[in-house]
Protein backbone atom coordinates (compact mmCIF):
# COMPACT_ATOMS: atom_id res chain seq x y z
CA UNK A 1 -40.65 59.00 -24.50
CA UNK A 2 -43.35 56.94 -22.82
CA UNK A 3 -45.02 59.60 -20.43
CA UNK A 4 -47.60 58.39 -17.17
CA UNK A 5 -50.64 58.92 -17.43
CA UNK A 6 -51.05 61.67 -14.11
CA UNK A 7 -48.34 63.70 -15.73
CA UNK A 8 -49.76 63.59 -19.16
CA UNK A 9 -53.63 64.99 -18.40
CA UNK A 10 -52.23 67.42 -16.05
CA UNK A 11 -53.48 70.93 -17.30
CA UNK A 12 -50.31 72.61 -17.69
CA UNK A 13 -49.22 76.03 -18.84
CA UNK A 14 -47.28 74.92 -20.94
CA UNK A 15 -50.48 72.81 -22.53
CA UNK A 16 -52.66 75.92 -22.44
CA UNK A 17 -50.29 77.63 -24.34
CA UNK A 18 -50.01 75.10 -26.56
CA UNK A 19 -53.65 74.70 -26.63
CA UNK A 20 -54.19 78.56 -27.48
CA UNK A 21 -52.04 78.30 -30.21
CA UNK A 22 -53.91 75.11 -31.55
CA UNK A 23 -56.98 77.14 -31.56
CA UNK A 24 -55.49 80.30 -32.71
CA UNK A 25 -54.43 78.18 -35.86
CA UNK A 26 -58.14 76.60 -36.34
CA UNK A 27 -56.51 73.28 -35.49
CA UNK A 28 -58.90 72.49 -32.43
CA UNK A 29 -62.60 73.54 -32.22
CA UNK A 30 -64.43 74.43 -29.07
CA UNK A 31 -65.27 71.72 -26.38
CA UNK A 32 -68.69 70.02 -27.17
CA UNK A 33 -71.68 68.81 -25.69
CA UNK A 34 -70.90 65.30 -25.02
CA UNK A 35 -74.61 64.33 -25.89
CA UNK A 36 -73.84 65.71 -29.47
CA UNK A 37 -70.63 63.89 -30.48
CA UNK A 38 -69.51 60.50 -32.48
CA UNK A 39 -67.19 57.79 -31.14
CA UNK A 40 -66.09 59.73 -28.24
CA UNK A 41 -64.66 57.71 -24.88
CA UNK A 42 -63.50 58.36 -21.88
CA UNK A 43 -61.57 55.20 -20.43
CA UNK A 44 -62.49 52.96 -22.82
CA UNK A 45 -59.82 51.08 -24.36
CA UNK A 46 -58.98 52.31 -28.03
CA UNK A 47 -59.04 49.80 -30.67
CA UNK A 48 -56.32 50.74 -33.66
CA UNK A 49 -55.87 49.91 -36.49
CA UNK A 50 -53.51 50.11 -39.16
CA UNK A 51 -53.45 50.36 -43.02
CA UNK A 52 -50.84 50.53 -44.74
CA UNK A 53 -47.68 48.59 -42.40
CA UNK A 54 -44.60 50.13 -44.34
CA UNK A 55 -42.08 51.81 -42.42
CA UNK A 56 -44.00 55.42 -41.88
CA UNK A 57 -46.92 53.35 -41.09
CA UNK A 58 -45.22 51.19 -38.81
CA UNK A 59 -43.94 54.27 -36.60
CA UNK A 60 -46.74 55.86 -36.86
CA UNK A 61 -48.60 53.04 -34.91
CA UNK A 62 -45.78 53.03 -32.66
CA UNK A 63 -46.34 56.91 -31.74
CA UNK A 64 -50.03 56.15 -31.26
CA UNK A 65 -49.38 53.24 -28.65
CA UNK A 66 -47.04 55.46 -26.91
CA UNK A 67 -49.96 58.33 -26.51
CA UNK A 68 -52.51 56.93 -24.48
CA UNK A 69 -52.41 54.05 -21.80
CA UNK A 70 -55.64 52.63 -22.93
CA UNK A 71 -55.22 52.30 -26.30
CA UNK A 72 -54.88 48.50 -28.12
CA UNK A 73 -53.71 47.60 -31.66
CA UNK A 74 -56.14 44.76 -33.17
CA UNK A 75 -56.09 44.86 -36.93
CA UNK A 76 -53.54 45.60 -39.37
CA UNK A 77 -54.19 45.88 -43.48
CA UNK A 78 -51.29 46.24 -45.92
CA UNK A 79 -51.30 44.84 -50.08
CA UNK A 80 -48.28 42.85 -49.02
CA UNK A 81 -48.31 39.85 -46.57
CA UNK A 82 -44.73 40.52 -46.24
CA UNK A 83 -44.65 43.94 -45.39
CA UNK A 84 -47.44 43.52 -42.72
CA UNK A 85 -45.67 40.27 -40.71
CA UNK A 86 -42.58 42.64 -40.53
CA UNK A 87 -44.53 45.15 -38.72
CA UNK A 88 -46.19 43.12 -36.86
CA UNK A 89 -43.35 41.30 -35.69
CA UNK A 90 -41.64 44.44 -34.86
CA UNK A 91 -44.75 46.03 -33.01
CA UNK A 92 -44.93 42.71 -31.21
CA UNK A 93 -41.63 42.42 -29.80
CA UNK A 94 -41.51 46.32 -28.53
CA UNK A 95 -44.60 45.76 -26.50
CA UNK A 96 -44.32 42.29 -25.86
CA UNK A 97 -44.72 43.05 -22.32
CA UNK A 98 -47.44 45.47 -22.27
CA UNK A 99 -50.40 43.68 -24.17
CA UNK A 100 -51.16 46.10 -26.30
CA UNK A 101 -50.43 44.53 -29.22
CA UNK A 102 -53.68 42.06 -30.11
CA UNK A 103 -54.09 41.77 -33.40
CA UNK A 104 -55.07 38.12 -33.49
CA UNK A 105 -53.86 36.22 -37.29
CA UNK A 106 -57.20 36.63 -38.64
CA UNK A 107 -57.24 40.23 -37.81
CA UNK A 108 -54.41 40.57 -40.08
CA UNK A 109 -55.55 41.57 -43.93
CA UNK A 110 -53.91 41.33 -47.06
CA UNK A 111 -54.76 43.12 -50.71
CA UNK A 112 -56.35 45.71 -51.91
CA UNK A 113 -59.90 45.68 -49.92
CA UNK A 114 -58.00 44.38 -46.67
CA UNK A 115 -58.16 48.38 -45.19
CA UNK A 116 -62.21 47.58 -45.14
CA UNK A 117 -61.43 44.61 -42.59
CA UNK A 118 -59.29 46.02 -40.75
CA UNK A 119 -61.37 49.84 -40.00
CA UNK A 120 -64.66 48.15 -39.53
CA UNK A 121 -62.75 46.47 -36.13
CA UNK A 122 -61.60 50.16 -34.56
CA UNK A 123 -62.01 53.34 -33.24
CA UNK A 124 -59.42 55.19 -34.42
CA UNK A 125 -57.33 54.68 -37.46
CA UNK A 126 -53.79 55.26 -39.11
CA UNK A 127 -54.05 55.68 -42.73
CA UNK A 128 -50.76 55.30 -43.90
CA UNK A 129 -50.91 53.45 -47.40
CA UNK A 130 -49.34 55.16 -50.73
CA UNK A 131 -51.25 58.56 -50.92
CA UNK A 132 -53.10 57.94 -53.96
CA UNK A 133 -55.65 54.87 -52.14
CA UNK A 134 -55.73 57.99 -49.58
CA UNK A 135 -58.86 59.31 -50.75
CA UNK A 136 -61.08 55.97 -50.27
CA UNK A 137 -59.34 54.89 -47.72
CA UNK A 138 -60.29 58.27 -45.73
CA UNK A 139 -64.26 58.10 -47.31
CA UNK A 140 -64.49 54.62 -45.96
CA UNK A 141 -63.12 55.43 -42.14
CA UNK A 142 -65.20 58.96 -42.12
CA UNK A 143 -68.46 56.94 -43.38
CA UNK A 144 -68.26 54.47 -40.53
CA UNK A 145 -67.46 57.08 -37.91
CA UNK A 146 -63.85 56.28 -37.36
CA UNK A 147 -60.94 58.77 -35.76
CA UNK A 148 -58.21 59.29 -38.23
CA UNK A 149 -54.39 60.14 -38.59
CA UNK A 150 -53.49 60.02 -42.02
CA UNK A 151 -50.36 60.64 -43.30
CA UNK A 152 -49.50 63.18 -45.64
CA UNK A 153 -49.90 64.02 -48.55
CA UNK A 154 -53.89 63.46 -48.98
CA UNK A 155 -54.27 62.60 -52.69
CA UNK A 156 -52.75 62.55 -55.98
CA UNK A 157 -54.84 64.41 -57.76
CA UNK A 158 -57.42 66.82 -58.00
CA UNK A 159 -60.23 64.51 -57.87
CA UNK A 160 -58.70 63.14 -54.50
CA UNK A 161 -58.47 66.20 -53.67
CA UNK A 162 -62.03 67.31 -53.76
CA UNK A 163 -63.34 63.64 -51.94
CA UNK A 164 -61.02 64.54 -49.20
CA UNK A 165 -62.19 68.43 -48.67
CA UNK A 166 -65.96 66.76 -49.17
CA UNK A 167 -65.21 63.73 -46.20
CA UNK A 168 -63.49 66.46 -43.97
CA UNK A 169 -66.49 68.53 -43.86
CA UNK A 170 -68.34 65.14 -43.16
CA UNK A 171 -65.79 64.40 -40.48
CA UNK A 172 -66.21 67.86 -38.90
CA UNK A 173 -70.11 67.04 -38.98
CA UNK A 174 -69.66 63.92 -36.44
CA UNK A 175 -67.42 65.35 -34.23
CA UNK A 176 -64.53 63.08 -35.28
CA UNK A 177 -61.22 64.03 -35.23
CA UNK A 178 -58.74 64.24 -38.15
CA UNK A 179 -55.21 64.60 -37.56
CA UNK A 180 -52.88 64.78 -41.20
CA UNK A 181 -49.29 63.98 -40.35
CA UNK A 182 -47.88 67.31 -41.62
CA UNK A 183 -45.89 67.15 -38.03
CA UNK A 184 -44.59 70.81 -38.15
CA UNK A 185 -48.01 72.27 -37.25
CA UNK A 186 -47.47 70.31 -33.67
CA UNK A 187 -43.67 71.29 -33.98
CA UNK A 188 -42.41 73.54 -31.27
CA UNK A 189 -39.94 75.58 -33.33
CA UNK A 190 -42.40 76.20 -35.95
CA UNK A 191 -45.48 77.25 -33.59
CA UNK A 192 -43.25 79.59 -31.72
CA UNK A 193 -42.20 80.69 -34.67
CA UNK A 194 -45.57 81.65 -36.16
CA UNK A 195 -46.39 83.68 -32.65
CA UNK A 196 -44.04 86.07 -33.08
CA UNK A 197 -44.90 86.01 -37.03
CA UNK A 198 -48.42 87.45 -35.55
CA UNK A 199 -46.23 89.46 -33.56
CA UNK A 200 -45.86 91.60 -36.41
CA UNK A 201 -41.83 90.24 -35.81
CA UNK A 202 -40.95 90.52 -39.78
CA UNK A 203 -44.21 92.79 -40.95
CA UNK A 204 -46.13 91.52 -43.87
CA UNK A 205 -44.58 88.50 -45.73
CA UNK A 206 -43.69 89.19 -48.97
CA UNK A 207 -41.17 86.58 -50.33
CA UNK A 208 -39.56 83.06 -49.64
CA UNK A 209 -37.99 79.73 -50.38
CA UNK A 210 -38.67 76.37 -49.66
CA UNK A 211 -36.49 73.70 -49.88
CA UNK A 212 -36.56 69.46 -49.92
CA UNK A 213 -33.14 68.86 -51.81
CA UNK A 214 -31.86 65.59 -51.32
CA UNK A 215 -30.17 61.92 -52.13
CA UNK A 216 -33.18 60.65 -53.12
CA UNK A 217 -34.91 57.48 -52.05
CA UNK A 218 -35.08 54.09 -52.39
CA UNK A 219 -35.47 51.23 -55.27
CA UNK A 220 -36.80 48.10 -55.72
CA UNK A 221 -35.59 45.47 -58.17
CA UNK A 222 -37.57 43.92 -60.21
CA UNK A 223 -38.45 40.27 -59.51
CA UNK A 224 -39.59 38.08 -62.41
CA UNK A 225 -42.38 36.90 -60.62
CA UNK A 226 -43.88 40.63 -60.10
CA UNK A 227 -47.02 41.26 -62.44
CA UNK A 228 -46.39 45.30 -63.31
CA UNK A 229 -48.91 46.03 -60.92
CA UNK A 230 -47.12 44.50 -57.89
CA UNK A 231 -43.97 45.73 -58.94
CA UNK A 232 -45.57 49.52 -59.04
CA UNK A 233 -47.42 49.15 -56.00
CA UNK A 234 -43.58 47.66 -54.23
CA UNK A 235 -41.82 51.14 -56.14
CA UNK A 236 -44.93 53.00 -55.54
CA UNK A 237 -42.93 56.52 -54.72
CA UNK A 238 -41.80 56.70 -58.58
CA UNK A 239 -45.42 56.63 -60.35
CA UNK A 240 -47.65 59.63 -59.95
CA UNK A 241 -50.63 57.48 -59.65
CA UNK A 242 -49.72 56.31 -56.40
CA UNK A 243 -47.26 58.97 -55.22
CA UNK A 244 -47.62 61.91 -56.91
CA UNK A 245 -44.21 62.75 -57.59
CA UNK A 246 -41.61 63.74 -54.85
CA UNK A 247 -42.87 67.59 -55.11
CA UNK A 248 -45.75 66.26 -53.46
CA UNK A 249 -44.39 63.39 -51.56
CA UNK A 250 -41.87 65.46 -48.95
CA UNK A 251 -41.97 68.64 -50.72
CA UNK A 252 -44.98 69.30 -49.34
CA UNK A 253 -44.25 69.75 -45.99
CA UNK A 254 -42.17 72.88 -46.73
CA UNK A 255 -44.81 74.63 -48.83
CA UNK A 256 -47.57 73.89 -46.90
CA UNK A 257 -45.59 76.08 -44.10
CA UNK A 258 -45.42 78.65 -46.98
CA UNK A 259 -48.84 78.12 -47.19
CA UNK A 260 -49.34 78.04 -43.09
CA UNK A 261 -47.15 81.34 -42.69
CA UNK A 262 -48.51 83.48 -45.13
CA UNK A 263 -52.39 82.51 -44.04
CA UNK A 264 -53.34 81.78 -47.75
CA UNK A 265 -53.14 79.34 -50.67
CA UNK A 266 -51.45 80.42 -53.91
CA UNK A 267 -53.82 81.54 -56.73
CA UNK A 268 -51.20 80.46 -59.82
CA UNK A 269 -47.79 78.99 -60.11
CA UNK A 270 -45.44 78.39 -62.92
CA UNK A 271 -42.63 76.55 -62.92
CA UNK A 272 -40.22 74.19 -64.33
CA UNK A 273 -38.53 70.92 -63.89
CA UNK A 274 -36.93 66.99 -65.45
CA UNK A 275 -35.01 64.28 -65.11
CA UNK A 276 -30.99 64.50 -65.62
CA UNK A 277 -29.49 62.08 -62.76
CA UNK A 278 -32.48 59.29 -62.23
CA UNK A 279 -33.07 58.78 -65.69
CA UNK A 280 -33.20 54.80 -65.27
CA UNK A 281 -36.26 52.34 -65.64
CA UNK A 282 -36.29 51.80 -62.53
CA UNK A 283 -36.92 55.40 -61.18
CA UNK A 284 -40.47 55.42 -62.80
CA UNK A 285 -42.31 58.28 -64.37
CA UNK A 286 -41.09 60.94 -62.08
CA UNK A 287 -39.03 64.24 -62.12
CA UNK A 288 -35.43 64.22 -60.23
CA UNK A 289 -36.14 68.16 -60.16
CA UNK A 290 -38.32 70.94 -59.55
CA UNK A 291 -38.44 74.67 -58.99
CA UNK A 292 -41.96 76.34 -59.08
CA UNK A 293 -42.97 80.15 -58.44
CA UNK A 294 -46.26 80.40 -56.37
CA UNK A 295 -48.13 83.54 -56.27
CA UNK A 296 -50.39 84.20 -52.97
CA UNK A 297 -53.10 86.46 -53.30
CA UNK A 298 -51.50 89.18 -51.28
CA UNK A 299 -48.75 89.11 -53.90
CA UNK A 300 -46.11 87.30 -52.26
CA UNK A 301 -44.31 85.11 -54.72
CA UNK A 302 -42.61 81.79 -52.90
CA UNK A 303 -39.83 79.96 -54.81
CA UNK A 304 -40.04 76.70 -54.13
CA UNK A 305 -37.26 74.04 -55.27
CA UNK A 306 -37.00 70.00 -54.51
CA UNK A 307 -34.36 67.81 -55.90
CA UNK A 308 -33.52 64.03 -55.55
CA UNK A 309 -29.72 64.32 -57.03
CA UNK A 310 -26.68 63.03 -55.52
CA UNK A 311 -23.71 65.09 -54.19
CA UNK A 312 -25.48 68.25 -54.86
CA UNK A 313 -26.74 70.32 -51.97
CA UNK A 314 -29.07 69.27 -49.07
CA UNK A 315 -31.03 71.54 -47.72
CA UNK A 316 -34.47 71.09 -45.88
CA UNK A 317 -36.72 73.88 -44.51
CA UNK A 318 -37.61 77.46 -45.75
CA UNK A 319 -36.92 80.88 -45.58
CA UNK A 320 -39.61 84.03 -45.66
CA UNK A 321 -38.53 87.78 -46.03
CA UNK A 322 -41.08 90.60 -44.56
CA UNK A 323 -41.44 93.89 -44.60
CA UNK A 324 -39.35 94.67 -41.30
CA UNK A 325 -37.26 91.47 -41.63
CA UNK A 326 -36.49 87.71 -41.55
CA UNK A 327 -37.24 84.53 -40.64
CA UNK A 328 -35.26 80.73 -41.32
CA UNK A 329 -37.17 77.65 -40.16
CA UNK A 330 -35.85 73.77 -40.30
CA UNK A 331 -37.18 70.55 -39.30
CA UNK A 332 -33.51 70.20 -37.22
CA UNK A 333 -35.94 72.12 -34.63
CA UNK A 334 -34.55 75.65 -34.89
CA UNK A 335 -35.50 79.22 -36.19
CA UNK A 336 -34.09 82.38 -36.34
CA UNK A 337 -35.45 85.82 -36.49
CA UNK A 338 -33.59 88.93 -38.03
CA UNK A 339 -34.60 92.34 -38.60
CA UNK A 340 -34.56 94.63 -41.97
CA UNK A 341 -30.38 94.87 -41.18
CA UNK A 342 -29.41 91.72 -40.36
CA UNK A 343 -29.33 91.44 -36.35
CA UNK A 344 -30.72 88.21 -34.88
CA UNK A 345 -34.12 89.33 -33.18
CA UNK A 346 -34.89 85.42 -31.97
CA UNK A 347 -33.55 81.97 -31.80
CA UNK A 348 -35.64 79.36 -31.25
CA UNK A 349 -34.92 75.48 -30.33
CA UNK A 350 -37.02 72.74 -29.79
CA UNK A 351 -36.69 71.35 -26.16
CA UNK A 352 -35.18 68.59 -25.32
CA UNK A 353 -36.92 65.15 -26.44
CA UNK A 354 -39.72 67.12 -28.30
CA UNK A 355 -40.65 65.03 -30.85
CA UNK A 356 -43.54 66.82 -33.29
CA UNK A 357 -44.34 63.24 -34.86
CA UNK A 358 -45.14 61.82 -30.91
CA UNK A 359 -46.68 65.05 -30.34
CA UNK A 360 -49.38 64.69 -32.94
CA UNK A 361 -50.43 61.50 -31.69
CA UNK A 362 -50.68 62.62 -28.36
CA UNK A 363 -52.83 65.52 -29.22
CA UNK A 364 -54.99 63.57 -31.45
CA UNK A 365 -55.86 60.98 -28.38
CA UNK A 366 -56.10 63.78 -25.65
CA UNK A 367 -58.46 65.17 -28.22
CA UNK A 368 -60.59 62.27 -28.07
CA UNK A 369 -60.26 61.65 -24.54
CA UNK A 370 -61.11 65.21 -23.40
CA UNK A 371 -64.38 65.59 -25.91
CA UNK A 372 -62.72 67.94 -28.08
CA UNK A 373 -62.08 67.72 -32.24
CA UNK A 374 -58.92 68.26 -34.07
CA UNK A 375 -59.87 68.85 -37.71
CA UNK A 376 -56.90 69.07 -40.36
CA UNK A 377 -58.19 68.10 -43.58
CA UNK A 378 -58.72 71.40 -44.63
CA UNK A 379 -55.54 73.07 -44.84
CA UNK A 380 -54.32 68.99 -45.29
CA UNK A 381 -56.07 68.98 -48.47
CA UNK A 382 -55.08 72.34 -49.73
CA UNK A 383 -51.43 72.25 -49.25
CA UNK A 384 -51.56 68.62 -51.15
CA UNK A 385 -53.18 70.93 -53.79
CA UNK A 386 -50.87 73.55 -53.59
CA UNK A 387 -47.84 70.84 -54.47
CA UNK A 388 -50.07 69.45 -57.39
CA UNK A 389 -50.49 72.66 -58.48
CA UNK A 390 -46.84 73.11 -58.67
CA UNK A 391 -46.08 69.72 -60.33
CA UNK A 392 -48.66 70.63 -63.12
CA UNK A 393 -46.40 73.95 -63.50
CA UNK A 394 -43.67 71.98 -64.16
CA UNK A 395 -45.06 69.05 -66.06
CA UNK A 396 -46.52 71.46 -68.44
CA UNK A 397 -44.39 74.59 -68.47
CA UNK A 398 -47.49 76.96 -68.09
CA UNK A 399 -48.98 79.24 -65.67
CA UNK A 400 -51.64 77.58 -64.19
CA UNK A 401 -54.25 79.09 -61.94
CA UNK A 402 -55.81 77.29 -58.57
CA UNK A 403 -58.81 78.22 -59.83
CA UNK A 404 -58.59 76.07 -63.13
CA UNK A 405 -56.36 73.76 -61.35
CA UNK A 406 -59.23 72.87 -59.06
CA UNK A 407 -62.04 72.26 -61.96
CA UNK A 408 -59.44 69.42 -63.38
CA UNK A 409 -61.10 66.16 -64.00
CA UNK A 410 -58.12 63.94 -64.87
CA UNK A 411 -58.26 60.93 -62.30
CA UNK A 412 -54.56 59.36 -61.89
CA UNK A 413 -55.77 57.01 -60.10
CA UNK A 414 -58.07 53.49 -61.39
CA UNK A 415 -61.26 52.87 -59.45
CA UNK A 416 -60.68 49.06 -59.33
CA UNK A 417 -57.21 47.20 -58.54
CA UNK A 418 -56.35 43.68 -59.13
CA UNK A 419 -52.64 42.33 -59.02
CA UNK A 420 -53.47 41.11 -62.87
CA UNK A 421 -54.73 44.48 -64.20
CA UNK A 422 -52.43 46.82 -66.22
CA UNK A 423 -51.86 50.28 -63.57
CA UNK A 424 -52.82 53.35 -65.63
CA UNK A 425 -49.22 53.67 -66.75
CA UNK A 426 -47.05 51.14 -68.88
CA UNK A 427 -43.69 50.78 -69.89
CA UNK A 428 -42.78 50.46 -73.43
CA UNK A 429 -41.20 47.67 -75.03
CA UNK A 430 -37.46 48.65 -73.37
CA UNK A 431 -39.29 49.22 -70.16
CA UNK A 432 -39.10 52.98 -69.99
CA UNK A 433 -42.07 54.87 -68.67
CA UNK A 434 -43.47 57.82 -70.26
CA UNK A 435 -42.22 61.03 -68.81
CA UNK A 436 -43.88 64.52 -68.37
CA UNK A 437 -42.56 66.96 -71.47
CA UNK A 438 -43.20 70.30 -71.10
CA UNK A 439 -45.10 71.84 -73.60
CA UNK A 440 -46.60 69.08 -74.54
CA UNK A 441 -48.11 66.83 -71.32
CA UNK A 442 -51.53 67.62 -70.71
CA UNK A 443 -51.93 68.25 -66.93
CA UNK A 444 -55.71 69.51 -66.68
């Protein structure tokens, strides 16, 4: 995976085609005057740092040592002392004998304000907390001119939403570069894909499907020693204050290619949804189903659908239908291309060892290396909308429009955190959490 350092700066054509297609999607801006921009190196060593040291978070730093030679890890933040001595540990013993790991003990936070520490001592950073601390966490780096991968999705709710389209402008304005780890927009499958959609290969999109139907994820018991807070913050994916629900958490990537394909952002959706497998405790305030109808401006109508239930069908990736035919896209690394009867136009593989999640770290570091900007918040931000939107539609049962959607001022999220304070939902007296009834939750 590890690639040298000649082979990786040559100027391939393979890169400029890669690098055309970057720019035909908006992804990279033109070079800049050196004099002009923020933070921007040339053989310095990178100092990185980490927040949020959970197992995304973890390979996520992994990926970004793996991208550039001259790049160091020296401060890691988590909530959990636990969670961030695993990484490190991990981290440690992969590169033991490279050096690049350097984070010295008291460059290792813990709690809520530890992501502070740990930015102020770097260059770039990998935001990879729950999404709902996304938000500050992304205001703070931006503020003190840092470079930033964050993971995906980019809030919880439409407050979040807002600060992060706000700090992405403010990123843009420095020069600093913002990569969002929705990996399929530096997935080779999926960008060859949209080149032939520009192609005219299908005609105008008109319909489609998305799919995230799965198992489900994981659960943590409850420990007697756990305020409510801590044990939230350990089973963060299952309360919408910190997750968002799992429409937003993996569903996302799926419509934001909706979103990506199409070239717009839905202007309503309705929708519906529950809970009839994971209807323990333990599984939160969350949905175990959803199925939403978006409508784009253009009037194509995607049906979207996610599911977290057992022995039912898995499917991941999407389907579109156009006016002169097909298209079938997966995160496996394949598509397929048919025309208005059926016969397979194109099919489309990844090559071999492609990995989009490496890839976005290596374009984010060549980025900064080279003097150029990768900006994603935008379209980051929006498709994180565009699965809120949806989980409103379900939570409520109603059409609701982006444009209303976007005026909402309900915060999910509290603007101070302490291990003793009560999170912004509570379980009754049985310890069941109040779930979303359509019809009757307010979602605006």
């Amino acid at each position: 995976m590890k690639k040298d350092k000649t082979s990786k700066r040559q100027n391939t054509r393979r890169d400029f085609v890669k690098n055309t297609t970057l720019l035909s999607a908006g992804m990279l801006l033109p070079t800049l005057d050196v004099g002009a921009m923020a933070n921007v190196f040339d053989n310095k060593t990178l100092k990185l740092a980490l927040v949020g040291c959970g197992g995304r978070g973890s390979g996520a730093a992994d990926q970004a040592l793996q991208a550039d030679d001259n790049v160091e890890l020296v401060a890691m933040a988590d909530a959990f002392e636990d969670r961030l001595t695993t990484s490190f540990n991990n981290l440690s013993e992969k590169y033991a004998d490279s050096g690049k790991i350097k984070v010295k003990e008291k460059n290792r936070f813990v709690g809520f304000d530890a992501y502070k520490k740990a930015i102020d001592l770097a260059d770039v950073v990998i935001l990879a907390t729950p999404p709902g601390f996304r938000p500050q966490h992304f205001a703070y780096a931006v503020e003190n001119d840092k470079h930033v991968f964050m993971e995906k999705p980019l809030a919880t709710d439409v407050p979040g939403i807002r600060k992060v389209l706000e700090m992405a402008e403010v990123a843009k304005s420095k020069k600093l570069n913002v990569v969002v780890g929705l990996q399929r927009h530096y997935q080779e499958n999926y960008l060859q894909t949209l080149d032939l959609l520009k192609d005219d290969a299908i005609g105008k999109i008109v319909s489609g499907q998305v799919y995230w139907n799965s198992a489900g994820v994981w659960v943590r018991p409850r420990k007697p020693e756990y305020t409510e807070m801590e044990y939230q913050m350990r089973n963060w994916y299952y309360f919408n204050w910190l997750c968002g629900d799992h429409i937003l958490e993996q569903h996302i990537h799926n419509i934001d290619v909706a979103n990506w394909f199409i070239g717009e952002y839905p202007v309503s959706a309705q929708g519906m949804g529950g809970r009839l497998v994971r209807t323990g405790k333990e599984y939160g305030e969350i949905f175990d189903h959803h199925f939403v109808e978006f409508t784009y401006p253009s009037g194509a109508v995607v049906a979207s659908q996610c599911r977290h239930q057992p022995n039912t069908m898995n499917r991941v990736g999407e389907a579109f239908q156009g006016t002169k035919g097909t298209v079938l896209t997966n995160d496996a690394g394949t598509a397929k291309i048919y025309d208005i009867n059926g016969k397979e136009l194109h099919s489309i593989s990844n090559s071999e060892g492609h990995n989009p999640y490496q890839e976005e770290h290596n374009r984010l570091f060549a980025s900064i290396r080279n003097n150029e900007v990768i900006n994603n918040g935008e379209y980051g931000a929006k498709s994180t909308m565009t699965a809120i939107l949806g989980r409103m539609a379900t939570y409520s049962g109603k059409v609701i429009t982006w444009e209303e959607a976007m005026k909402s001022e309900l915060s999910l999220v509290p603007e101070e955190f302490s291990w003793d304070a009560n999170p912004p939902v509570m379980p009754n007296d049985d310890g069941f959490y109040p779930i979303p009834i359509p019809g009757k939750s307010i979602v605006l």
